[in-house]
Each structure stands twice: as C-alpha cells, then as structure tokens.
N, C-alpha and C. Protein backbone atom coordinates (compact mmCIF):
# COMPACT_ATOMS: atom_id res chain seq x y z
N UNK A 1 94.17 117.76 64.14
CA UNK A 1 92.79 118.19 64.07
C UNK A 1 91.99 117.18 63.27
N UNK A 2 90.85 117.24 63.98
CA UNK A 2 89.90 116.14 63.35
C UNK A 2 88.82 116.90 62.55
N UNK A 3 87.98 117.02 61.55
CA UNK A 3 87.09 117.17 60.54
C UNK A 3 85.75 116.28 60.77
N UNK A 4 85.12 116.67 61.75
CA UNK A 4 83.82 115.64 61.81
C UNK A 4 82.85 115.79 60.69
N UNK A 5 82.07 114.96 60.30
CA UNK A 5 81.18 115.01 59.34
C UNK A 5 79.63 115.67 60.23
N UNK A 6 79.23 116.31 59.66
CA UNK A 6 77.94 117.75 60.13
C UNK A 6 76.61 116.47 60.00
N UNK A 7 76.13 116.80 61.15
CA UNK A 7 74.73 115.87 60.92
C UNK A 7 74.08 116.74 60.09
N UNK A 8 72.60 116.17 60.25
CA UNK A 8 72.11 117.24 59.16
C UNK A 8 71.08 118.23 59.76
N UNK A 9 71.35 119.49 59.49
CA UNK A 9 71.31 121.02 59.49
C UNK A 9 72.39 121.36 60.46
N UNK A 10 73.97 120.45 60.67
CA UNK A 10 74.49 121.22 61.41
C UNK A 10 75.52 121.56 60.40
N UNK A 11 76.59 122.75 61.13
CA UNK A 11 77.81 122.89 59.84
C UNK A 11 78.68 121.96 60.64
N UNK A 12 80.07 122.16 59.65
CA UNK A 12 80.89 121.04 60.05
C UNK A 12 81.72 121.55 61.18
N UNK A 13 81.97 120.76 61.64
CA UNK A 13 82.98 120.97 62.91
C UNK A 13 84.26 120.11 63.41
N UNK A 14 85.32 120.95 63.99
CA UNK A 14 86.67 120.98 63.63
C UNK A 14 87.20 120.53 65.39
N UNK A 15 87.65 119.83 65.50
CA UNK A 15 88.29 118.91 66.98
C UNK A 15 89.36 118.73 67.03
N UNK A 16 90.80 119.12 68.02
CA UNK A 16 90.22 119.80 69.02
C UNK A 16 89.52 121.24 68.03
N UNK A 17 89.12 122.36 68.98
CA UNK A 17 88.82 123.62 68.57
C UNK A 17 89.37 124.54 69.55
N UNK A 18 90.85 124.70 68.99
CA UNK A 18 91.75 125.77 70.19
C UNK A 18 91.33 127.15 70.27
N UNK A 19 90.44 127.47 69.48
CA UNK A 19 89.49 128.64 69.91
C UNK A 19 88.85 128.95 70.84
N UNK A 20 88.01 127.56 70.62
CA UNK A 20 86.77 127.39 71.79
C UNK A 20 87.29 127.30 73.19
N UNK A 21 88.69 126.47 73.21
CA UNK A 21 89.08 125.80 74.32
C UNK A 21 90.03 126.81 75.11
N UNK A 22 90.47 128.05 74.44
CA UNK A 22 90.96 128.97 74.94
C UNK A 22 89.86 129.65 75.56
N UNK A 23 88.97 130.64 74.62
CA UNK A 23 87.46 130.95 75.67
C UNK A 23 87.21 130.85 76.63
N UNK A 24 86.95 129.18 76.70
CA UNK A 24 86.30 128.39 77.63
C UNK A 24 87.36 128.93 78.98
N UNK A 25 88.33 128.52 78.72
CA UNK A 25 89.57 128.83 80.36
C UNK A 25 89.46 129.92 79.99
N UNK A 26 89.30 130.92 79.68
CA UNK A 26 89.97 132.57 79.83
C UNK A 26 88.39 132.73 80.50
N UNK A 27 87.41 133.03 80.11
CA UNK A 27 86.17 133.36 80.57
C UNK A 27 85.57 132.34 81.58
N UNK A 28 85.74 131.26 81.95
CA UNK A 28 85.43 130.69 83.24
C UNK A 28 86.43 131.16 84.11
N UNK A 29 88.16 131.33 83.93
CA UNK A 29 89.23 131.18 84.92
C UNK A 29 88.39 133.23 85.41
N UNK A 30 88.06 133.95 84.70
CA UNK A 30 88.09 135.45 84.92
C UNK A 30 86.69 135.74 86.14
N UNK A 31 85.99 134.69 85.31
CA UNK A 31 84.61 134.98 86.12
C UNK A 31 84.04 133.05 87.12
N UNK A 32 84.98 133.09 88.01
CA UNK A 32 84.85 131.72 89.07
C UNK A 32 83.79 131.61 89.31
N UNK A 33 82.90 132.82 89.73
CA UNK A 33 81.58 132.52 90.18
C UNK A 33 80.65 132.07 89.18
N UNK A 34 81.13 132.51 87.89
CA UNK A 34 79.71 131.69 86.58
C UNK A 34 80.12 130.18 86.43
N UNK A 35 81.59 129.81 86.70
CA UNK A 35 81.89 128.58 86.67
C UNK A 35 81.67 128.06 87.65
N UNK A 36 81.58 128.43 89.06
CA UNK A 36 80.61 127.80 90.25
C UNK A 36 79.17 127.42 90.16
N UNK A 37 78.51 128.37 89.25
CA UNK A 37 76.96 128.30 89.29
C UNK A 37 76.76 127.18 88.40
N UNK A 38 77.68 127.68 87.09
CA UNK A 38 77.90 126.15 85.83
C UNK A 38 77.26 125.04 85.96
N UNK A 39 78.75 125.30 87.08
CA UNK A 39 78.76 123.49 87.90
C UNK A 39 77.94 122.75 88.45
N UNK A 40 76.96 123.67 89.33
CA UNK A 40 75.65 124.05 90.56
C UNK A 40 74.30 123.12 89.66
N UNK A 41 74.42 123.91 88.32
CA UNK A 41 73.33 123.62 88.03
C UNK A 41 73.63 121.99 86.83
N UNK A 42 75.05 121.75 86.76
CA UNK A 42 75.12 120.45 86.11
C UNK A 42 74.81 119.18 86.68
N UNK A 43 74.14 117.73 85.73
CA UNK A 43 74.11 116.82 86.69
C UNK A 43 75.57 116.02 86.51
N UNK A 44 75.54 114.68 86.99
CA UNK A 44 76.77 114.44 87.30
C UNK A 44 77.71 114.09 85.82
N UNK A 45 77.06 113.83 84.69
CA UNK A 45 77.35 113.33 83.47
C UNK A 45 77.67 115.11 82.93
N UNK A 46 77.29 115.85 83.54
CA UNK A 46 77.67 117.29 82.91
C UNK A 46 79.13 117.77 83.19
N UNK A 47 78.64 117.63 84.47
CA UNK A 47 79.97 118.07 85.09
C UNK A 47 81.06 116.78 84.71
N UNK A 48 81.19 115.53 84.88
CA UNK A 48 82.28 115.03 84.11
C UNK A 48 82.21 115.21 82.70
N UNK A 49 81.95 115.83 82.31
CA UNK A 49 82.13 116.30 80.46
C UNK A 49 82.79 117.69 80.83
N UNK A 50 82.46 118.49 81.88
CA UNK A 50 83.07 119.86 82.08
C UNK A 50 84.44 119.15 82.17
N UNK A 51 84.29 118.32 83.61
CA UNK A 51 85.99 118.34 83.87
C UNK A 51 86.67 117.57 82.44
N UNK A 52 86.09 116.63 81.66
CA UNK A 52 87.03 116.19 80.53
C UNK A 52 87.57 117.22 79.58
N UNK A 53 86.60 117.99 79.15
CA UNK A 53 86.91 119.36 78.35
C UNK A 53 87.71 120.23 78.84
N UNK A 54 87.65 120.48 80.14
CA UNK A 54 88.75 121.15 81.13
C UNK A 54 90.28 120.90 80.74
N UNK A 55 89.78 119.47 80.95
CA UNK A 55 91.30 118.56 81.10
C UNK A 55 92.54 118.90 79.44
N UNK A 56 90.99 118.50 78.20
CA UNK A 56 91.49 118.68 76.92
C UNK A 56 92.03 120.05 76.97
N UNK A 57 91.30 120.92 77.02
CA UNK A 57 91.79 122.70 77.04
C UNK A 57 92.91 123.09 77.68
N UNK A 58 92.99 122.08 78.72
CA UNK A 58 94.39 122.15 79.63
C UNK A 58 95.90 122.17 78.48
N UNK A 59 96.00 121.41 77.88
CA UNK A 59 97.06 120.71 77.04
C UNK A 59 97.46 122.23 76.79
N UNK A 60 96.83 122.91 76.82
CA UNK A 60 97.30 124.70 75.74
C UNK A 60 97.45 125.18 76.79
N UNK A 61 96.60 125.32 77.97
CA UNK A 61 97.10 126.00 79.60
C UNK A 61 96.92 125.54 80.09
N UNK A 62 97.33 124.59 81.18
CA UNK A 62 97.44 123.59 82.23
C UNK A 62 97.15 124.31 83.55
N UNK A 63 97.36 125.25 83.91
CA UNK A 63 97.65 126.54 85.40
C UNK A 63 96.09 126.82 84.95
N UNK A 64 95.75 127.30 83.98
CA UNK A 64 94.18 127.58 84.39
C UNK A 64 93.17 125.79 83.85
N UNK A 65 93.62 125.56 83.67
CA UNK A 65 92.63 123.94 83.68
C UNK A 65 92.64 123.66 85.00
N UNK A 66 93.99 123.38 85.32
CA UNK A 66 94.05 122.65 86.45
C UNK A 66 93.38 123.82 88.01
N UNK A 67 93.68 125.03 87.63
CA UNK A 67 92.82 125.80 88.49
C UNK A 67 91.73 125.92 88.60
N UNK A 68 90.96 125.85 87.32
CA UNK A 68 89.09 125.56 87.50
C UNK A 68 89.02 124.14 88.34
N UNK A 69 89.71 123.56 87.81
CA UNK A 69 89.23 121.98 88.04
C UNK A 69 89.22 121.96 89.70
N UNK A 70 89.89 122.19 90.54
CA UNK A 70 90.21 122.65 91.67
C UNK A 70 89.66 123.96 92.42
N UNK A 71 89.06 124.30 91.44
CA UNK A 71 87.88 124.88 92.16
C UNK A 71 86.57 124.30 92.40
N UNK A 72 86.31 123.47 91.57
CA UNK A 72 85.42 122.31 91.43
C UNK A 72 85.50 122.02 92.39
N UNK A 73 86.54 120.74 93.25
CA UNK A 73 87.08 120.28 94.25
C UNK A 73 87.23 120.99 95.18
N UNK A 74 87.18 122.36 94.93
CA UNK A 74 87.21 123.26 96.71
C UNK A 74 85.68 123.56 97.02
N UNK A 75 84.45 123.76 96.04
CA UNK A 75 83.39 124.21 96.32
C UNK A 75 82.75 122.74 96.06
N UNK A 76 83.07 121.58 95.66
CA UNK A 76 82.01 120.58 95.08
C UNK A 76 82.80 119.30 96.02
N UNK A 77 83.22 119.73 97.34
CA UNK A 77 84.09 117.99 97.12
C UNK A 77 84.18 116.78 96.91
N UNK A 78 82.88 116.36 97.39
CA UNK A 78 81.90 115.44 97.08
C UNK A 78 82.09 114.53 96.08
N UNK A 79 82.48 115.65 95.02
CA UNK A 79 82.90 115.11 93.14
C UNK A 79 84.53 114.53 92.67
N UNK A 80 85.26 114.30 94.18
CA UNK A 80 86.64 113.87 94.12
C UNK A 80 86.20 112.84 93.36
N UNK A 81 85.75 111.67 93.18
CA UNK A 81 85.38 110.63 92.28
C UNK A 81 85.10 110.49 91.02
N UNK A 82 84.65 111.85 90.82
CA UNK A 82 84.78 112.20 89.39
C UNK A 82 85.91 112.64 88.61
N UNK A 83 86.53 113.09 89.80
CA UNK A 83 87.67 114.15 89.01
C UNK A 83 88.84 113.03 89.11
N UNK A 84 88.39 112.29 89.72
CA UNK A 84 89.72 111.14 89.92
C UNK A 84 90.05 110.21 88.89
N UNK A 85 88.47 110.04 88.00
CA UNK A 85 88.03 108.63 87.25
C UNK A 85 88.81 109.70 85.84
N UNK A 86 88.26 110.81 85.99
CA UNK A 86 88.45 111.36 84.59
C UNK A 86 90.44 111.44 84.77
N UNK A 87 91.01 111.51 85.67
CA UNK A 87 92.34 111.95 85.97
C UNK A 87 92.70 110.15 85.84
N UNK A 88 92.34 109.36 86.32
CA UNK A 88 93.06 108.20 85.98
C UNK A 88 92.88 107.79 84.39
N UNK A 89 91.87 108.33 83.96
CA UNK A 89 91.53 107.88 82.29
C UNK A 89 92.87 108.86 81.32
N UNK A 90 92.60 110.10 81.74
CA UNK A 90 93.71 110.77 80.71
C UNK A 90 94.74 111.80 81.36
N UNK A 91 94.95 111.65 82.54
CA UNK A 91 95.88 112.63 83.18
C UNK A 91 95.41 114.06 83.18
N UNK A 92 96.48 115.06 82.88
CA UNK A 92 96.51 116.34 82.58
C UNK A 92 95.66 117.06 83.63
N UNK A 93 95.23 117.73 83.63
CA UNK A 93 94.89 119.14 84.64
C UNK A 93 94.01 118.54 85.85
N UNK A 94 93.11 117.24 85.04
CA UNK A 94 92.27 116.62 86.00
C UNK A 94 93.35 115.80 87.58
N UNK A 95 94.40 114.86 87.33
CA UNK A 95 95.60 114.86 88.07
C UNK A 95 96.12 115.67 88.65
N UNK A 96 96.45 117.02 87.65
CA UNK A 96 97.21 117.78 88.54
C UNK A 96 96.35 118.70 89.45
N UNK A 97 94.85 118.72 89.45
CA UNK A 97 94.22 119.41 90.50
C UNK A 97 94.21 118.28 91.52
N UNK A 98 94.05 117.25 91.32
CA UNK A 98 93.82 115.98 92.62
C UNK A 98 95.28 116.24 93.40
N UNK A 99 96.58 116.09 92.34
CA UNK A 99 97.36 116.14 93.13
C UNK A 99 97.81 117.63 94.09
N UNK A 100 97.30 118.90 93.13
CA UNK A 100 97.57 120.12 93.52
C UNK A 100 97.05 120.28 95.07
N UNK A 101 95.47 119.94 95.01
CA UNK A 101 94.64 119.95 96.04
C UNK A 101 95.22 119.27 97.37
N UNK A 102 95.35 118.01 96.76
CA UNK A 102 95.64 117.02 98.61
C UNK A 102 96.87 117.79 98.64
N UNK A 103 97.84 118.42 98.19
CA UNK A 103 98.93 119.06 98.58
C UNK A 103 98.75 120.06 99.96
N UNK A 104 97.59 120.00 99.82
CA UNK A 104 97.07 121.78 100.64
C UNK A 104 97.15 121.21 102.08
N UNK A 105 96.89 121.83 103.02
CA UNK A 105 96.76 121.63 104.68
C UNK A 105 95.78 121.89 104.63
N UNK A 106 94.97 122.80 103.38
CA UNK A 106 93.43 122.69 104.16
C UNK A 106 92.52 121.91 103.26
N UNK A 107 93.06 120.86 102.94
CA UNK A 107 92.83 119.85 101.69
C UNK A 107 91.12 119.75 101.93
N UNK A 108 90.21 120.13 101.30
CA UNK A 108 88.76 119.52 101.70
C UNK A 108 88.40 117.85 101.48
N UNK A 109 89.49 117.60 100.91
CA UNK A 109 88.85 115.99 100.49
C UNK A 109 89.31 114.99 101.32
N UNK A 110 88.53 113.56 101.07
CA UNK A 110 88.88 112.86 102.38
C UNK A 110 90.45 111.82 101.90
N UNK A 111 91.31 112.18 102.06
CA UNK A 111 92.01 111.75 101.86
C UNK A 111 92.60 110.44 101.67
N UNK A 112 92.00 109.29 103.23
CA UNK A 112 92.18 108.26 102.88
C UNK A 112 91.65 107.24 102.11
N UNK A 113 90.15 107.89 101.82
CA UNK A 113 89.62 107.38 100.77
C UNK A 113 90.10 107.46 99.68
N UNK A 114 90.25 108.50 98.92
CA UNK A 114 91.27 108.82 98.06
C UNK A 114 92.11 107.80 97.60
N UNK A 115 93.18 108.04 98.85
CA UNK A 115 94.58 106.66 98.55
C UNK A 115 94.02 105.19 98.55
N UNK A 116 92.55 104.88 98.76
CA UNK A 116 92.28 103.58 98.73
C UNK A 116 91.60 103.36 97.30
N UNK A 117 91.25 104.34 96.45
CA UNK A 117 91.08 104.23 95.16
C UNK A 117 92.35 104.31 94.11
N UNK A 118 93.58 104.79 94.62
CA UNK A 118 94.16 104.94 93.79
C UNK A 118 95.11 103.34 93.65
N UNK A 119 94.81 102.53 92.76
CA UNK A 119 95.82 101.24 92.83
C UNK A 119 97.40 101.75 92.57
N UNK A 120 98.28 100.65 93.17
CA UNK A 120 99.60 101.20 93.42
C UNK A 120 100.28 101.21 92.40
N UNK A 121 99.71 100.01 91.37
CA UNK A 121 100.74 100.44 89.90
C UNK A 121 99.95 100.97 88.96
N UNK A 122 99.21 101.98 89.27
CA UNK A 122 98.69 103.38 88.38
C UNK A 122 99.87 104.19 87.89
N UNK A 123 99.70 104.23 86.81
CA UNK A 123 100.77 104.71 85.78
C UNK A 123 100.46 106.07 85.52
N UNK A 124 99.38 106.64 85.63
CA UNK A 124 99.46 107.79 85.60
C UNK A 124 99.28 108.34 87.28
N UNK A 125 98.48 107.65 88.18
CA UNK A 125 98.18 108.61 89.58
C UNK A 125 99.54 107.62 90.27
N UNK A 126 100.09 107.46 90.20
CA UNK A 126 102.09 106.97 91.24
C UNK A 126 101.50 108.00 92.00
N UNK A 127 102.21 109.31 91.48
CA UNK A 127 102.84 110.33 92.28
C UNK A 127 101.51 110.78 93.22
N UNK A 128 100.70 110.89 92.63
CA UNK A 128 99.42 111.77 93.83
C UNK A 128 99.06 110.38 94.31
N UNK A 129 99.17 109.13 94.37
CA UNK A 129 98.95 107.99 95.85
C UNK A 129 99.71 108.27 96.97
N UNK A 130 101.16 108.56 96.49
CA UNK A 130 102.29 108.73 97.34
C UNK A 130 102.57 109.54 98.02
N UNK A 131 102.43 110.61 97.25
CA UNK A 131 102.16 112.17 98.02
C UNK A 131 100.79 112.19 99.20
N UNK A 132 99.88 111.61 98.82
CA UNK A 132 98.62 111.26 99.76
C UNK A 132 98.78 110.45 100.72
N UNK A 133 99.63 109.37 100.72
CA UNK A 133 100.06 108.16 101.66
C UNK A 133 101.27 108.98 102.74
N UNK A 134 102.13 109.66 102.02
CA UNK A 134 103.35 110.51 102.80
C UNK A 134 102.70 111.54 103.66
N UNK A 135 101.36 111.82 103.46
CA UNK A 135 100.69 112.93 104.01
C UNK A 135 100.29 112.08 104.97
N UNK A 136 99.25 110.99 104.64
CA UNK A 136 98.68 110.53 105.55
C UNK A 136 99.63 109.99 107.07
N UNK A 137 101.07 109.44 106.18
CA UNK A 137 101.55 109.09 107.38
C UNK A 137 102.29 110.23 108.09
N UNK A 138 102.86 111.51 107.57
CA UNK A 138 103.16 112.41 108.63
C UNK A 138 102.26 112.78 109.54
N UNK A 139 100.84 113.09 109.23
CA UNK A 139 99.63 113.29 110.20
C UNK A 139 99.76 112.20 111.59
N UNK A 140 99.90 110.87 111.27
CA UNK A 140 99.49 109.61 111.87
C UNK A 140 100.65 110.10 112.86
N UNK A 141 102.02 110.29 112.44
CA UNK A 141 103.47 110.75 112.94
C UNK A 141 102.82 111.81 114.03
N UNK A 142 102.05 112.93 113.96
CA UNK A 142 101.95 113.95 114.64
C UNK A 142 100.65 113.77 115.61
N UNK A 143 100.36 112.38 115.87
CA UNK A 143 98.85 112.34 116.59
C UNK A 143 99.39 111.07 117.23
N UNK A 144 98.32 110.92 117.97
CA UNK A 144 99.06 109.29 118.25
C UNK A 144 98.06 108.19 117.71
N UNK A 145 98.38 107.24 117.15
CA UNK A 145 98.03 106.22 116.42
C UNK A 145 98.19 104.92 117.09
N UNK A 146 97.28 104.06 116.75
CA UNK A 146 98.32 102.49 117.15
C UNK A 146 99.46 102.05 116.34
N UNK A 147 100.39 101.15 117.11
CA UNK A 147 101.44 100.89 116.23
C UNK A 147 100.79 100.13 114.73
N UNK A 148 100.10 99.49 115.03
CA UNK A 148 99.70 98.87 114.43
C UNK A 148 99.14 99.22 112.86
N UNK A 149 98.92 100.36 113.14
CA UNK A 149 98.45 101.67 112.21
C UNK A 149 99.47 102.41 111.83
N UNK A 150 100.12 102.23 112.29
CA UNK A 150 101.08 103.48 111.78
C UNK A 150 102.39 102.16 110.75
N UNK A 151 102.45 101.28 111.37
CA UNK A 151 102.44 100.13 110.58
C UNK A 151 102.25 99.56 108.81
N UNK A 152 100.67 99.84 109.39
CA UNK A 152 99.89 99.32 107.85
C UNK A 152 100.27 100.75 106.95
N UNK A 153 100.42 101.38 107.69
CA UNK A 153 100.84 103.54 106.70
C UNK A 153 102.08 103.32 106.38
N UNK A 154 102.99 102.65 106.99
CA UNK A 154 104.22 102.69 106.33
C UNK A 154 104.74 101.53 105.10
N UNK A 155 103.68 100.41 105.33
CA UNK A 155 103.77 99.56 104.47
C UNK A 155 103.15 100.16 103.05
N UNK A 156 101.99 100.61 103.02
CA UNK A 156 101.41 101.38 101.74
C UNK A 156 102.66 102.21 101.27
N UNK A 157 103.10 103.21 101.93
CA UNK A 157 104.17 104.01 101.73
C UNK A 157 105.37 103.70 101.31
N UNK A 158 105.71 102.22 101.39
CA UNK A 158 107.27 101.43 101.04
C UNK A 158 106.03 101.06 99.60
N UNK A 159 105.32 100.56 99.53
CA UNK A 159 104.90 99.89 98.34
C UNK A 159 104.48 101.39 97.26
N UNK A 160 103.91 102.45 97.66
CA UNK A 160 104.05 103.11 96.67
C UNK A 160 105.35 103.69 96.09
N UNK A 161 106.27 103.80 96.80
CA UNK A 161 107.46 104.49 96.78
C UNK A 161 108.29 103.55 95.63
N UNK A 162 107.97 102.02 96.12
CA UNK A 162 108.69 100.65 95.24
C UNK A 162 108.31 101.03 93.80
N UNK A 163 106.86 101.19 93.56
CA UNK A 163 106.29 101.29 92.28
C UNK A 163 107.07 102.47 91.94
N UNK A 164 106.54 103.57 92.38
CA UNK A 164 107.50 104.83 91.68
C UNK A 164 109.25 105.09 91.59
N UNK A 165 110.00 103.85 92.12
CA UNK A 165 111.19 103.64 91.28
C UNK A 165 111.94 104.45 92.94
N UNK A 166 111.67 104.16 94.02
CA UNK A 166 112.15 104.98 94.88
C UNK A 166 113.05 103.96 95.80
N UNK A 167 113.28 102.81 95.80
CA UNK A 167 113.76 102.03 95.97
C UNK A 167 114.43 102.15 97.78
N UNK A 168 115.05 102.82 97.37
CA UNK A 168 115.69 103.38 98.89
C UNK A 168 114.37 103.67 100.08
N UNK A 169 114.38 104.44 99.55
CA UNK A 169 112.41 105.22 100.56
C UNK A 169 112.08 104.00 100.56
N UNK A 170 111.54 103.30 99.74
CA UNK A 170 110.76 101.52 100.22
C UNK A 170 111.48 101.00 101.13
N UNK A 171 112.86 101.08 101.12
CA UNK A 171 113.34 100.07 102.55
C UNK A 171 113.35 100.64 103.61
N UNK A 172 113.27 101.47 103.21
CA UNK A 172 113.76 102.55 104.92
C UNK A 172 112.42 102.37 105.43
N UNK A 173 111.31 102.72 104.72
CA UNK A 173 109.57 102.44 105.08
C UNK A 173 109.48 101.66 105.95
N UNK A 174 110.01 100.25 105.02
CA UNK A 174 109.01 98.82 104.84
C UNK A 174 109.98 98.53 106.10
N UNK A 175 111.64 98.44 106.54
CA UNK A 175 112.11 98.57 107.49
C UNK A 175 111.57 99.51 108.76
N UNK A 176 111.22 100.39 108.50
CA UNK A 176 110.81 101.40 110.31
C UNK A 176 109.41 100.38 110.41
N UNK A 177 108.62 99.99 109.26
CA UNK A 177 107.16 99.28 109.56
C UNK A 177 107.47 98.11 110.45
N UNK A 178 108.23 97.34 110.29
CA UNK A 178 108.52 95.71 111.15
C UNK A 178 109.47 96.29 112.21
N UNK A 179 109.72 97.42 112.57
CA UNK A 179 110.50 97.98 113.89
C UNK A 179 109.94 97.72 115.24
C-alpha cells in the first residue's frame, strides 16, 4: 500500500484501496446495466481508466473483472483496442476478457484484426494470438480458402506456437504450410 500525500483540502489517500476496489466489482458485476450506461456515457480516456481500474480490482477477483471487462467488449466492441493496449500494458482481467471473448463462437470482435495487433513475441498476449490464429485457421479449414491463404494461416500459427514453446505444433504447421 501506497500513502499519497493529500493536495490541499483533500484528505489523504491510501493505494491500492481494497475497499473501494471490492465495491466497485460487487456493485457494477450486480447491476450490468449501470455499468453499461457508465460506459455509454464515458469518453475514450474514461473508459480506459475504467478498464485499468477493472484490471487493478481484478488481482482480488479476476471472474468478476474479467466479466465486466467483457461486457464492455460484448456491448462496446468497437473498444477491442482499448482493452487490448491496456491488456498488453499489464495483463490481468483486461487479457483474460480478450482472451475469454475470442474464445466464444459468437465472438463480436473482428478477429483478424486482432491477431494483426498482437506481435508474436508478446510476453504477456502468446496465448490469446494463438488461440485467435488456431481459430482463425480452423474457420479457413471449414470454408474454402485459397491455398495460398490457408498457407499464410498456417505459417502465423507455426510462428506463434514457436514463440509459446510449442515446438512440435510449429513443425507440424510450418510443415502442412509448404505441403
């Protein structure tokens, strides 16, 4: 805990504040719709201060951080860019809604954009590039694609897999890609 020094006429104040930060998730996670409107009426510097505070409050409950945050992302999608910048800066709930979300089949976000922001030796987003690239290429698998395309999907897919220590999965990839 940090001890900030009080400007003047304020009192002093105490960081984190696991009081506040419990509140905050118990009374947004209870009532979604005041945390929809929240959001509605924040501009974009608001709402990334929501999702950072989210993220901090997470550390004590992660299942409801990462559940507001992802509600964000189901009613706001638009704001994947936000929630991505704040999730590559410090992980935690902001990540695990990016990654929770593209998990879904009825994912609202655009996915391949997504995997083209996420660089491959991201140390904290590995796993949600890969999981997004494995998605993208089972889809490509179930439609028909050019080879050529389905190609460049399996090469991303051997190279994220390489980074995340998967070694095997990279050859088998990067092998079916030059098939």
């Amino acid at each position: 805990m940090t001890c900030l020094s009080p400007a003047p006429g304020e009192g002093l104040a105490v960081r984190p504040d696991p009081v506040g930060d419990h509140l905050m998730l118990t009374e947004l996670d209870a009532d979604r719709a005041l945390f929809t409107r929240t959001l509605d009426s924040a501009d974009r510097p608001g709402k990334q201060q929501a999702v950072i505070a989210l993220t901090r409050a997470g550390q004590n409950n992660p299942e409801r951080a990462t559940g507001l945050i992802t509600t964000l992302l189901d009613t706001q999608p638009g704001e994947w860019p936000l929630v991505l910048s704040v999730a590559a800066a410090v992980g935690g709930a902001a990540a695990d809604s990016i990654q929770h979300i593209t998990a879904r089949s009825d994912c609202p976000l655009p996915l391949t954009e997504i995997s083209h922001q996420i660089p491959f030796t991201s140390t904290g987003l590995y796993a949600v590039g890969l999981q997004i690239d494995r998605r993208l290429l089972a889809d490509a698998r179930n439609n028909t694609v050019a080879p050529a395309d389905l190609a460049a999907l399996l090469e991303r897919v051997s190279a994220r897999e390489m980074y995340a220590g998967d070694r095997d999965g990279a050859l088998s990839s990067i092998t079916e890609a030059v098939q």
